[in-house]
N, C-alpha and C. Protein backbone atom coordinates (compact mmCIF):
# COMPACT_ATOMS: atom_id res chain seq x y z
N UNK A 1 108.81 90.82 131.64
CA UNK A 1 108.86 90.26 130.31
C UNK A 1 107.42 89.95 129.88
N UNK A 2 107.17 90.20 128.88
CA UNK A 2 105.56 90.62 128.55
C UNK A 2 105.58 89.06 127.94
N UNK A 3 104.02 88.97 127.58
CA UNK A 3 104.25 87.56 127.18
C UNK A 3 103.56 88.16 125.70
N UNK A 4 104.27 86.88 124.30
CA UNK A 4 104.39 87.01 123.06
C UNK A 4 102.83 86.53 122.69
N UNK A 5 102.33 85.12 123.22
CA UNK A 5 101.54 84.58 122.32
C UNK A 5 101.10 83.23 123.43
N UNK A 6 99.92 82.79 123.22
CA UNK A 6 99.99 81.19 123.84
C UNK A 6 100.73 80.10 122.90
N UNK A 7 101.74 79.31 123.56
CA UNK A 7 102.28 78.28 122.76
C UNK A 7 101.83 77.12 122.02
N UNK A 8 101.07 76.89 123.53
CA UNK A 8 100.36 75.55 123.76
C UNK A 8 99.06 75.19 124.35
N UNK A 9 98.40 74.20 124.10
CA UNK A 9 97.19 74.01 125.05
C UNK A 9 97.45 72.21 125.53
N UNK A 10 97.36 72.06 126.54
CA UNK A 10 97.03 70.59 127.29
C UNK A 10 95.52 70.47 127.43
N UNK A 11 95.51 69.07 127.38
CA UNK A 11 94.21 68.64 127.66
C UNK A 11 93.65 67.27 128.09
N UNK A 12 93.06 67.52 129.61
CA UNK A 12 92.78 65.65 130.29
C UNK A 12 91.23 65.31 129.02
N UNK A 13 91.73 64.30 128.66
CA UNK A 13 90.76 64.07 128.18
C UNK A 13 90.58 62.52 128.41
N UNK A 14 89.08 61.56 127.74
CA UNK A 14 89.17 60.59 128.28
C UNK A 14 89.94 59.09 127.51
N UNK A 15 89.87 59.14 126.50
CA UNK A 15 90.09 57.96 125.35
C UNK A 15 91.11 58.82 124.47
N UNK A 16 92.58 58.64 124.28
CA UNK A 16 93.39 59.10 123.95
C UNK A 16 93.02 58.60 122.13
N UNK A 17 92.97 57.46 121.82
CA UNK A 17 92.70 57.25 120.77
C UNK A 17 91.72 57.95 120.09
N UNK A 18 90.42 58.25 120.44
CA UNK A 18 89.32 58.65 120.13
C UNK A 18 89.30 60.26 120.15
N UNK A 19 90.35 60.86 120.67
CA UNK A 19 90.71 62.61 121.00
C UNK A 19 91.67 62.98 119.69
N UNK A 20 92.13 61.74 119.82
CA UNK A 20 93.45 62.19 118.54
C UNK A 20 92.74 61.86 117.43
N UNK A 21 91.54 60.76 117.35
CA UNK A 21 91.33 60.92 116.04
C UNK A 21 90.45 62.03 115.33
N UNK A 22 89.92 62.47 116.27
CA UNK A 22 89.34 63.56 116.36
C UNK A 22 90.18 64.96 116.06
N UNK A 23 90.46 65.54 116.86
CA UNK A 23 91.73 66.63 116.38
C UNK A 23 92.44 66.07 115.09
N UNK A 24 92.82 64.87 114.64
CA UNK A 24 93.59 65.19 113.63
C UNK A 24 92.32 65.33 112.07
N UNK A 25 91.46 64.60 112.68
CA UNK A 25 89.98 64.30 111.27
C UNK A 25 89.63 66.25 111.21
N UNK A 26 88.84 66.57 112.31
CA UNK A 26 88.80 67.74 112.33
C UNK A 26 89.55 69.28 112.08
N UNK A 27 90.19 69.03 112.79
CA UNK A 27 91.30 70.49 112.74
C UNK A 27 92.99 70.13 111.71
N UNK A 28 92.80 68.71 111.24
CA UNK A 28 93.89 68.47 110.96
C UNK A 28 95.33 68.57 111.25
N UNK A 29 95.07 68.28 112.50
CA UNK A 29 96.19 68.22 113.71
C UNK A 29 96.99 66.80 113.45
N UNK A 30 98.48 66.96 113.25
CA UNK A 30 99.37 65.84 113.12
C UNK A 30 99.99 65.72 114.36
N UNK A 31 100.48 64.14 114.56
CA UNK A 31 100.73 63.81 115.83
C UNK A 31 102.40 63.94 115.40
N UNK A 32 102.99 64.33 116.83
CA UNK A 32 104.05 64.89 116.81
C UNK A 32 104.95 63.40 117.78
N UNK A 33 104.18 63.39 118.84
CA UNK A 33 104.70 62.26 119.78
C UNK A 33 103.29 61.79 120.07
N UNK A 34 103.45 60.05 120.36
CA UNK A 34 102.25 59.68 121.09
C UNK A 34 102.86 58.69 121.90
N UNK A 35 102.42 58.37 123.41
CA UNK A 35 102.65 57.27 123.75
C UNK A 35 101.40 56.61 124.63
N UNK A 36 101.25 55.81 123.40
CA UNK A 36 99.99 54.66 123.23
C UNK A 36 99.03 54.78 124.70
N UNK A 37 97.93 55.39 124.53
CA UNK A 37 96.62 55.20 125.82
C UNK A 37 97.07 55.83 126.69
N UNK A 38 98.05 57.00 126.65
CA UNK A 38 98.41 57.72 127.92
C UNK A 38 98.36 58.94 127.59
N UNK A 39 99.25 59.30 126.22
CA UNK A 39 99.41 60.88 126.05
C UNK A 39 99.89 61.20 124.47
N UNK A 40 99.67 62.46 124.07
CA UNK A 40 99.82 62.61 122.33
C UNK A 40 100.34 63.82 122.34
N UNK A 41 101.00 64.56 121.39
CA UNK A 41 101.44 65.97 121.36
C UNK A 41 101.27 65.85 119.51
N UNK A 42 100.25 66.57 119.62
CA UNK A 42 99.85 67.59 118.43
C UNK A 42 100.24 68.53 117.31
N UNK A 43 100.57 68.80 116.17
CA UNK A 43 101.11 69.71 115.78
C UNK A 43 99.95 70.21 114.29
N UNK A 44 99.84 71.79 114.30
CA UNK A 44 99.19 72.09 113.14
C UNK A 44 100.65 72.52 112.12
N UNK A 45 99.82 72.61 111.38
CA UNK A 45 100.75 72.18 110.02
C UNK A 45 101.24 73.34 109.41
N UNK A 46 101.01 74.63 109.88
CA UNK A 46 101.90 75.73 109.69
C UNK A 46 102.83 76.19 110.65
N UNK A 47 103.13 75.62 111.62
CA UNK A 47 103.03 76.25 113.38
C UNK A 47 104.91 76.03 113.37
N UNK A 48 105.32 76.44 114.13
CA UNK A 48 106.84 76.40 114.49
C UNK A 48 107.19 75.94 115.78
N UNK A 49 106.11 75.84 116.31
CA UNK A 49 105.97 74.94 117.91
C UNK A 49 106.37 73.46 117.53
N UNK A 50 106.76 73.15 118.65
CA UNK A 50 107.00 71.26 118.81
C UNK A 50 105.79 71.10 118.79
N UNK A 51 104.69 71.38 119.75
CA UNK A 51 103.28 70.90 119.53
C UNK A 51 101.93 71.63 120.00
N UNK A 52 101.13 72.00 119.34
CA UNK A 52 99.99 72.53 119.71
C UNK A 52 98.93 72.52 120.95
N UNK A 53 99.68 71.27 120.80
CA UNK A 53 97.95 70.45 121.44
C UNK A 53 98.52 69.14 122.26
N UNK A 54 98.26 69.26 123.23
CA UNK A 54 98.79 68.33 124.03
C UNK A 54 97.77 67.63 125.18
N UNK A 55 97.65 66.00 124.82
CA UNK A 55 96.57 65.33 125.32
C UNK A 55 96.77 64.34 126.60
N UNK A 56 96.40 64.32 126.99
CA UNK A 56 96.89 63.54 128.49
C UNK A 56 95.28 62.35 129.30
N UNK A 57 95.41 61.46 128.46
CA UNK A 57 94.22 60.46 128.87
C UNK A 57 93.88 59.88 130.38
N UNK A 58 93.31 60.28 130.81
CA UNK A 58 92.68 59.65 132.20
C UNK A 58 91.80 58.77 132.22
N UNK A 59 91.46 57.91 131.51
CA UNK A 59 90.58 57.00 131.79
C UNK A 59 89.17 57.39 131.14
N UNK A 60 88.03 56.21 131.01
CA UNK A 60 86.71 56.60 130.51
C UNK A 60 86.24 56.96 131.72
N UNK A 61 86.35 56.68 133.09
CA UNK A 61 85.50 56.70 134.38
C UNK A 61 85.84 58.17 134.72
N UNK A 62 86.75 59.17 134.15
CA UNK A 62 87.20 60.79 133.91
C UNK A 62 85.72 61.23 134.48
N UNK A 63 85.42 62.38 134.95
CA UNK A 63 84.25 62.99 134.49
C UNK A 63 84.92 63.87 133.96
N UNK A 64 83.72 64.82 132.96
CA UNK A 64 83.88 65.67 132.33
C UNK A 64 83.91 67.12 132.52
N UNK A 65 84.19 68.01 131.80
CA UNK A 65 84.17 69.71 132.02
C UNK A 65 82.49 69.94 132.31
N UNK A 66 82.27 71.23 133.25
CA UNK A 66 80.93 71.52 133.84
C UNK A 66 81.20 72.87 133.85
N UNK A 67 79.91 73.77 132.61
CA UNK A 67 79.81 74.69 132.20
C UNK A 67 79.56 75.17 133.34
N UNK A 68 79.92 76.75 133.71
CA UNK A 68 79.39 77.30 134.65
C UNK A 68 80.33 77.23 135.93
N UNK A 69 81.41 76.54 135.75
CA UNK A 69 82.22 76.01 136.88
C UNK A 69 83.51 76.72 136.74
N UNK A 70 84.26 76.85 138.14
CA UNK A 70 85.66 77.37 137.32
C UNK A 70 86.47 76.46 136.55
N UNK A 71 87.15 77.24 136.02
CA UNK A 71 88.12 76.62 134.91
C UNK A 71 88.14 77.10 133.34
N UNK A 72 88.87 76.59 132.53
CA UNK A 72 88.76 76.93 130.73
C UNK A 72 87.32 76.53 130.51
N UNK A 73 86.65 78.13 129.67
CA UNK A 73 85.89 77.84 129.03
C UNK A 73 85.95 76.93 127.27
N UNK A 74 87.16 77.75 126.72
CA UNK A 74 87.22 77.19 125.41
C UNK A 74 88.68 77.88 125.06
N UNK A 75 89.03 77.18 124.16
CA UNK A 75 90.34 77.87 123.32
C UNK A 75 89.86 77.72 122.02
N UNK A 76 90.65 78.48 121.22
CA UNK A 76 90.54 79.26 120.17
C UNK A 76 91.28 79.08 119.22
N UNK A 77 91.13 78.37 118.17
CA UNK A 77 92.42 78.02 116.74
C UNK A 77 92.03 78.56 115.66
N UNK A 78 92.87 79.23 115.30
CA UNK A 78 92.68 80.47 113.91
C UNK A 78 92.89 79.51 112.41
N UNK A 79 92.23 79.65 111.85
CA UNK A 79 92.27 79.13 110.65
C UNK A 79 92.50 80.43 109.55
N UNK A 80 93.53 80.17 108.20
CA UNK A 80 94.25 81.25 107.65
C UNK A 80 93.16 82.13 106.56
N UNK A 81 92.24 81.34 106.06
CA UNK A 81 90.91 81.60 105.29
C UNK A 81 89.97 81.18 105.29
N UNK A 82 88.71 82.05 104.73
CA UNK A 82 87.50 81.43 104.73
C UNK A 82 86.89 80.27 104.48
N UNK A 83 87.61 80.19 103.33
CA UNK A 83 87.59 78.51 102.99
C UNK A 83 87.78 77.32 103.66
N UNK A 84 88.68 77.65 104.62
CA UNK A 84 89.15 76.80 105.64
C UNK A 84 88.29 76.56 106.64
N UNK A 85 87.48 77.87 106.80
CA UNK A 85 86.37 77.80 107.81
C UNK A 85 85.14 77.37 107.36
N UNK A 86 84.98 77.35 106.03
CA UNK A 86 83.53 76.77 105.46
C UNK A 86 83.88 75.06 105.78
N UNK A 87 85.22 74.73 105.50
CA UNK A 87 85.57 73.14 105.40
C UNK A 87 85.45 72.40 106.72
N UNK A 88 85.71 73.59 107.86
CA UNK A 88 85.67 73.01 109.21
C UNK A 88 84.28 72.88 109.37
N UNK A 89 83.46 73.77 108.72
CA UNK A 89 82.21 73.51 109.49
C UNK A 89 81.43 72.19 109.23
N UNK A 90 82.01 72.19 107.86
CA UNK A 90 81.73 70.74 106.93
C UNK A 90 81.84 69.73 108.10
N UNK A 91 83.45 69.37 108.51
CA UNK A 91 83.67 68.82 108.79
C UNK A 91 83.27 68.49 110.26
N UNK A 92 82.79 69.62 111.08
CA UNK A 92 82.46 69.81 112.51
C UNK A 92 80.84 69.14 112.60
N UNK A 93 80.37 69.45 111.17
CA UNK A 93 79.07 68.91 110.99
C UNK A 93 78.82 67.78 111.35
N UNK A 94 79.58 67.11 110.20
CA UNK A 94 80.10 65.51 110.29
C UNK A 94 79.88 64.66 111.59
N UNK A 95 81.03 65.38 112.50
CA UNK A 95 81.26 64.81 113.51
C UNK A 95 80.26 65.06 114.52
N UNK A 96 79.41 66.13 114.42
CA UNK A 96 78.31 66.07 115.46
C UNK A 96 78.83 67.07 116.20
N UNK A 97 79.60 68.01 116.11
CA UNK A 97 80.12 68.12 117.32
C UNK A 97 79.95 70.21 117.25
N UNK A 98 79.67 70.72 116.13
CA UNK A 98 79.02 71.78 115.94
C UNK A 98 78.29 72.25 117.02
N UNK A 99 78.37 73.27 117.74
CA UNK A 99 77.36 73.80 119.06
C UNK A 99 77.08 75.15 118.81
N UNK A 100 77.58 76.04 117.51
CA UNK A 100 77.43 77.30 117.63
C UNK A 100 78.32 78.29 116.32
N UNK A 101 77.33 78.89 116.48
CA UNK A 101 78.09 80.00 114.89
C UNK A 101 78.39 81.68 115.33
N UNK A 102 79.43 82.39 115.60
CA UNK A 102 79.15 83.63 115.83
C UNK A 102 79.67 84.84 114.88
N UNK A 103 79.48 85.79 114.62
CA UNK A 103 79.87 87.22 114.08
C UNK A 103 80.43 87.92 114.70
N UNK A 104 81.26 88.47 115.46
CA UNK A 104 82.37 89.39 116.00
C UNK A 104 82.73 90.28 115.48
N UNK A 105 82.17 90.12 114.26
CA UNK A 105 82.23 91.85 113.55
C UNK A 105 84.19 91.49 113.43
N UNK A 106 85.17 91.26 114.07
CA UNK A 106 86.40 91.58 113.60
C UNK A 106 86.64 89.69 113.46
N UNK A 107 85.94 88.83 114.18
CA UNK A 107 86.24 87.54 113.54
C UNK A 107 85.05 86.53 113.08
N UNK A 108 85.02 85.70 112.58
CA UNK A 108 84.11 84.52 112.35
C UNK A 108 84.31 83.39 112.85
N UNK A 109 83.14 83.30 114.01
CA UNK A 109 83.61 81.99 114.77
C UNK A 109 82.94 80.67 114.97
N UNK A 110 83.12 79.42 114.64
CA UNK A 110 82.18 78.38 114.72
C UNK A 110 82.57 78.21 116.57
N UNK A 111 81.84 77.13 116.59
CA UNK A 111 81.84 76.58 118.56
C UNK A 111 81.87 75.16 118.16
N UNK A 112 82.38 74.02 118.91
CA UNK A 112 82.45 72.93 118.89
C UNK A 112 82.64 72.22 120.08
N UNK A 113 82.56 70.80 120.54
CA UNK A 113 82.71 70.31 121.37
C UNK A 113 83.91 69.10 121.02
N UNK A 114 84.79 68.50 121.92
CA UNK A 114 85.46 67.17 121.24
C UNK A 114 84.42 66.63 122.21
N UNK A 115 85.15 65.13 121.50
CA UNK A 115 84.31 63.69 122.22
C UNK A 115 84.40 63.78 123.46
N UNK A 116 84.83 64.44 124.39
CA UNK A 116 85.06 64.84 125.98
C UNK A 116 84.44 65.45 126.60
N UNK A 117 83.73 66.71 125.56
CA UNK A 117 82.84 67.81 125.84
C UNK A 117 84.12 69.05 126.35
N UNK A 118 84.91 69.16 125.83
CA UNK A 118 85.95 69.98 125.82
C UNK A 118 85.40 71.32 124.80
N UNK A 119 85.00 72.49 124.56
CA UNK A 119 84.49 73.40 123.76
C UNK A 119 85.72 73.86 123.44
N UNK A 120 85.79 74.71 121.96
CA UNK A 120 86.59 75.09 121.26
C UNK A 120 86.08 75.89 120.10
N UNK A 121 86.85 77.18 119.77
CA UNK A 121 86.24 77.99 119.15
C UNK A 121 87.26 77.78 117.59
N UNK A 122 86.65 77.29 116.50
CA UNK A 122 87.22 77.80 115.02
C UNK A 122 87.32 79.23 114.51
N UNK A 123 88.39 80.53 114.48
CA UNK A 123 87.95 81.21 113.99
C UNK A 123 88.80 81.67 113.20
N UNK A 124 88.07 83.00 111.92
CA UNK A 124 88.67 83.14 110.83
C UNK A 124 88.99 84.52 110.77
N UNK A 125 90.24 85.75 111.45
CA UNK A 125 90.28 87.27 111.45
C UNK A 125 89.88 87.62 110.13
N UNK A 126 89.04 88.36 110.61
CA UNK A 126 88.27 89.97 109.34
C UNK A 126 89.54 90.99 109.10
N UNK A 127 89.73 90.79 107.72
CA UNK A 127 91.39 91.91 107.82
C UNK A 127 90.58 93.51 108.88
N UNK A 128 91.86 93.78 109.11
CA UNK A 128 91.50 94.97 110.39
C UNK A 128 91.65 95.99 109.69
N UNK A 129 91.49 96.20 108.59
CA UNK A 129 90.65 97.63 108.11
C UNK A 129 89.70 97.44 107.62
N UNK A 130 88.61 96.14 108.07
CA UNK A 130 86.95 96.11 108.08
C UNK A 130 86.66 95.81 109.54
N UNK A 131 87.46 96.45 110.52
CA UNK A 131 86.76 95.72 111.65
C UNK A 131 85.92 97.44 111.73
N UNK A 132 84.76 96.61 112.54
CA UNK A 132 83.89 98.00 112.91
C UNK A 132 84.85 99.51 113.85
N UNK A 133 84.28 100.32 113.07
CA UNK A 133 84.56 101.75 113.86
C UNK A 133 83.97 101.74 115.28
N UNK A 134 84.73 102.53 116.10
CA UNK A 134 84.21 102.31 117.63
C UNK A 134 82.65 102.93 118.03
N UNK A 135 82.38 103.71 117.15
CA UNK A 135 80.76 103.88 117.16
C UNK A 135 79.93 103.20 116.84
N UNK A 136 80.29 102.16 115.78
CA UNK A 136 79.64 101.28 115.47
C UNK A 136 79.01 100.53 115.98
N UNK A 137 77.75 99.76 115.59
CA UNK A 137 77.34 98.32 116.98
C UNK A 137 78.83 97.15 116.65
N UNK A 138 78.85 96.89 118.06
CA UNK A 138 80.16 96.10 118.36
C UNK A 138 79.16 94.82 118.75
N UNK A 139 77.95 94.43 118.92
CA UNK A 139 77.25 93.24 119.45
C UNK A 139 77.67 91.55 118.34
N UNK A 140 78.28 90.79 119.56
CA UNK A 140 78.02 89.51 118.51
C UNK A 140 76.94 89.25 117.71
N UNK A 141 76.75 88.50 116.31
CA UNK A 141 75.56 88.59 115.88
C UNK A 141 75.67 86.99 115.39
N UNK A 142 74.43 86.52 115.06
CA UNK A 142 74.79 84.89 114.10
C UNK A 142 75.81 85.05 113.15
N UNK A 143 76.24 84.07 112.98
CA UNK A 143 77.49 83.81 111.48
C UNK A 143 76.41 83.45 110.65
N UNK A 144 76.11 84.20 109.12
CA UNK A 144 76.03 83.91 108.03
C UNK A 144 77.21 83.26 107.64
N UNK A 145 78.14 82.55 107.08
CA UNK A 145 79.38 81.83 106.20
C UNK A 145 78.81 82.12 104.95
N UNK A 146 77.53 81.82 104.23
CA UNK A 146 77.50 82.26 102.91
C UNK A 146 77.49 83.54 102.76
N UNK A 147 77.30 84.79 103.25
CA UNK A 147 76.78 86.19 102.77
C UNK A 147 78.90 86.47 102.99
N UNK A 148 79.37 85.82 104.15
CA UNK A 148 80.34 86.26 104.69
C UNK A 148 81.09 85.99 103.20
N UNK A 149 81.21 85.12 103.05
CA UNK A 149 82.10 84.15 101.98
C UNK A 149 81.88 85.03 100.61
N UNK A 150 80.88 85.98 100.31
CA UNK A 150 80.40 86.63 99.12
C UNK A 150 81.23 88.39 99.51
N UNK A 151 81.27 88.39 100.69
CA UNK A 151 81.98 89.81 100.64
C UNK A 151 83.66 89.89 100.66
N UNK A 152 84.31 88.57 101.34
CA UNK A 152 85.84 88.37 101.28
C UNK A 152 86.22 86.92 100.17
N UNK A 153 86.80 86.86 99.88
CA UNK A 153 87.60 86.16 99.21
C UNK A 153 87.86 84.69 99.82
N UNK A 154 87.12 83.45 99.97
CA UNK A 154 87.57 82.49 100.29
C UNK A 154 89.22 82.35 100.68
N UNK A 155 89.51 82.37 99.78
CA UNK A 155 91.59 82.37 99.77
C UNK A 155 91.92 83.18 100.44
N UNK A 156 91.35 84.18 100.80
CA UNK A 156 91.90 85.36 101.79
C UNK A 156 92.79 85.05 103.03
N UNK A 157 93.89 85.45 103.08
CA UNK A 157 94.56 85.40 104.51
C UNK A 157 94.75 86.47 104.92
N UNK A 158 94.38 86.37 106.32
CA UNK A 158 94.33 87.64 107.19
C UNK A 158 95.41 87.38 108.29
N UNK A 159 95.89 88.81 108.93
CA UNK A 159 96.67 88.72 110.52
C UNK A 159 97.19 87.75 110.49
N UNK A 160 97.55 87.07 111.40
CA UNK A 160 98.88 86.34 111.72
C UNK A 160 98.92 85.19 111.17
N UNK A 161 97.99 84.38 110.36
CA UNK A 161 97.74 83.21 109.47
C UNK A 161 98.26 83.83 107.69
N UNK A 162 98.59 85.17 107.97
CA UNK A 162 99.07 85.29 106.18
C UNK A 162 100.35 85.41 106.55
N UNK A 163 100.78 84.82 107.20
CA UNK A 163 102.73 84.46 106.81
C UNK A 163 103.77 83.76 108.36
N UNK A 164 102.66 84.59 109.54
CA UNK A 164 103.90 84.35 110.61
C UNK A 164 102.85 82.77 111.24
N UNK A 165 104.09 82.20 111.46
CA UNK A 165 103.74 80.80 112.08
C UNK A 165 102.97 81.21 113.64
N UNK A 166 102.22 80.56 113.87
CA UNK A 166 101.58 80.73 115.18
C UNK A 166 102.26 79.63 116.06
């Protein structure tokens, strides 16, 4: 049985309060269940899942994720338009928590950290009859957002954010 899609993501993080306020300020993640300083379940606001995002607090004395180590590097939440991705960055700004801009030629991706140092990628699919031809250079490049934002349509929804629930 092949698998469809990822459902869900968990996550130890350290200050349950301070994770949720975060995910919901940022990504605009609504809380689905919480129970107070222990654990939260997440939901984005198009999604058909019980919950996205699922938080599980260990304490401030936690240590944190160590790049370079095994384990999750980052996960990945699709946002449905450009617009959405200019607003996150706004908002990623804000929070400090901005680490990175990339070009993928088929997506547009910001990088971020939560208050945990948990990394996470914002990104926005390039409809797939502009993704590069296979001769093409395929190399990540910096994200422009303004030049990007001048060739597609802010409002634009692409792939699986223009109708099917993730």
């Amino acid at each position: 049985m092949p698998v469809r899609r990822l459902n869900h993501a968990v996550l130890y993080i350290r200050d349950l309060a301070r994770s949720v306020a975060f995910y919901t300020d940022v990504l605009g993640l609504t809380i689905e269940i919480e129970i107070p300083g222990r654990a939260a379940f997440l939901r984005a606001s198009e999604t058909l899942n019980h919950h996205d995002l699922g938080l599980f607090a260990l304490g401030n004395g936690a240590p944190g994720p160590q790049r370079g180590r095994v384990g999750l590097y980052h996960l990945a939440w699709e946002v449905g338009t450009l617009g959405e991705l200019a607003a996150t960055e706004q908002k990623l700004t804000e929070h400090g928590a901005l680490v990175g801009a990339s070009d993928h030629l088929v997506s547009k991706s910001l990088y971020a950290k939560d208050p945990d140092g948990n990394e996470f990628e914002v990104m926005w699919r390039v409809p797939r009859e502009d993704w590069p031809k296979v001769d093409e250079s395929t190399q990540t490049r910096p994200l422009d957002l303004q030049t990007t934002l001048k060739q597609w349509d802010a409002d634009l929804k692409t792939g699986a954010a223009a109708g099917s629930a993730t």
